[in-house]
Protein backbone atom coordinates (compact mmCIF):
# COMPACT_ATOMS: atom_id res chain seq x y z
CA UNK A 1 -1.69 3.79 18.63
CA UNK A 2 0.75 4.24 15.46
CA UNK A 3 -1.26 4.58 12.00
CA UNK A 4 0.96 3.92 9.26
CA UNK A 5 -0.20 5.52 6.14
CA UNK A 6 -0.14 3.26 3.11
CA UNK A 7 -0.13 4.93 0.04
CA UNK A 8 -1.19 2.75 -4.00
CA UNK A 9 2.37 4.03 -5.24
CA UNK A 10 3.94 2.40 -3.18
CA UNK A 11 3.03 -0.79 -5.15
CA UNK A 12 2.82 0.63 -8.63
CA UNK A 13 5.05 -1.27 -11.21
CA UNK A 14 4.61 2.07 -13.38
CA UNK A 15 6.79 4.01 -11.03
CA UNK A 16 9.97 4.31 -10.48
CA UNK A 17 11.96 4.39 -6.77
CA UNK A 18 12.27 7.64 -7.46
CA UNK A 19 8.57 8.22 -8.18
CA UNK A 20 7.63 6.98 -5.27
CA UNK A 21 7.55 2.78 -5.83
CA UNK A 22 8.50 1.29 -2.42
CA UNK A 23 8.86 -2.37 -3.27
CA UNK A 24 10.93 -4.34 -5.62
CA UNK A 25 9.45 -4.58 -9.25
CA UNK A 26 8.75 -8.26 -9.03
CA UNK A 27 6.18 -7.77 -6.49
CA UNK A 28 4.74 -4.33 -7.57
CA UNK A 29 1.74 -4.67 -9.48
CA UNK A 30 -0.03 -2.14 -12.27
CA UNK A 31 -2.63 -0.27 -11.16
CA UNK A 32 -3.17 -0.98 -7.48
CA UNK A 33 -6.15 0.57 -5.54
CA UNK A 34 -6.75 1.30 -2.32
CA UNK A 35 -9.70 -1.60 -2.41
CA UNK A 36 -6.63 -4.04 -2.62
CA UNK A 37 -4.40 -2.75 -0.65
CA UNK A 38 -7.32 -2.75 2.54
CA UNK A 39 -8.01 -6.58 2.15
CA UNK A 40 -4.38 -6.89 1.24
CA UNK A 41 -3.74 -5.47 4.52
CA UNK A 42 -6.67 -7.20 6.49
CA UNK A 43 -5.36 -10.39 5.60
CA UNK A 44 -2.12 -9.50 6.82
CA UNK A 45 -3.66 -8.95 10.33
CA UNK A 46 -4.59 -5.37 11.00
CA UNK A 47 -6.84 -2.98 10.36
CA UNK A 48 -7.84 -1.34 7.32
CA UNK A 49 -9.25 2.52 6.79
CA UNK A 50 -9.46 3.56 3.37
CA UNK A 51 -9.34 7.51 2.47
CA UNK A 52 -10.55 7.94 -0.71
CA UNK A 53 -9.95 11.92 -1.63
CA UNK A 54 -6.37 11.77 -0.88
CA UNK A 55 -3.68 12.91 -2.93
CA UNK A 56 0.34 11.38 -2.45
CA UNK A 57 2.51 13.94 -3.04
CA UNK A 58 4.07 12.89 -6.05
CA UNK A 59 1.62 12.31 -8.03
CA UNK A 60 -1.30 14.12 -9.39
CA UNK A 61 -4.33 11.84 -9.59
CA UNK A 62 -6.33 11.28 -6.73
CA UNK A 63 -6.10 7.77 -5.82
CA UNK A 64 -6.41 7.51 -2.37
CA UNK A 65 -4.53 5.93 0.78
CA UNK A 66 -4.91 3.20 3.46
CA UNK A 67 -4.70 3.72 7.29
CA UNK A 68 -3.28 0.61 8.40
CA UNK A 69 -4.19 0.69 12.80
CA UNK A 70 -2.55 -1.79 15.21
CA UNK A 71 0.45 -1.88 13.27
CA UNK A 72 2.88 -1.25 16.58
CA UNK A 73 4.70 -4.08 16.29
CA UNK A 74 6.03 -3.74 12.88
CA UNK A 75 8.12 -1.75 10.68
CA UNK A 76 6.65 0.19 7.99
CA UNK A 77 8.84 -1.44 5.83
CA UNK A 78 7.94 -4.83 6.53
CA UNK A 79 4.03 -3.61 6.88
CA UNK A 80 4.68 -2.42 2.81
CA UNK A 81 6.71 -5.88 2.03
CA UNK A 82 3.82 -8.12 3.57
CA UNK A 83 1.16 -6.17 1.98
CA UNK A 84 2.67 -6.36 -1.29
CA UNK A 85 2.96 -9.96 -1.28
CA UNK A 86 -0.51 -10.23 -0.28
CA UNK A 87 -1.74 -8.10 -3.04
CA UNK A 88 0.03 -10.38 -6.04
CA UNK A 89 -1.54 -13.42 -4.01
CA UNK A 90 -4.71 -11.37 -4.49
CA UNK A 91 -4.02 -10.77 -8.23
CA UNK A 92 -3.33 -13.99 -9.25
C-alpha cells in the first residue's frame, strides 16, 4: 500500500513554488491545516491520518502532515490538485 504524504504547504497561498506551494495560487488557500486537508481528502475518497508533530522541511513551524492510504491509483499530483479543490469547496 502507497502512503502519499500530504503536507499544509502545499496549499498555502503565503508561499511561493519555491517555498514549497504545490498548487496554482487560485486554488491555494491562507492558512490551511491539517484538519482540512483530512476531510478535504476523505471527501475525495481515501483515507485520512493526520500527524500532528511534524515538521516540512522548509519551514519552521510545526504544522503537521496528512497520510493519505489507498491512494494507488493516483498520482500525487492529481491526489494534491483534487484535494485542493476540495479544500476551497470547504472554505467557501
Amino acid at each position: 500500500m502507497v502512503e502519499n504524504v500530504i503536507w499544509p504547504a502545499y496549499f498555502d497561498a503565503d508561499r511561493t513554488r519555491s517555498e514549497g506551494r504545490r498548487v496554482p495560487l487560485d486554488q491555494a488557500v491562507t492558512e490551511p491545516t491539517v484538519d482540512e486537508l483530512a476531510k478535504a481528502v476523505q471527501q475525495v475518497g481515501y483515507d485520512a491520518v493526520i500527524e500532528r508533530d511534524k515538521t516540512y522541511a522548509r519551514e519552521y513551524e510545526q504544522r503537521g502532515r496528512v497520510l493519505v492510504q489507498g491512494a494507488d491509483d493516483a498520482s500525487k499530483n492529481d491526489l494534491v490538485q483534487a484535494v485542493a479543490a476540495y479544500v476551497n469547496i470547504l472554505r467557501d
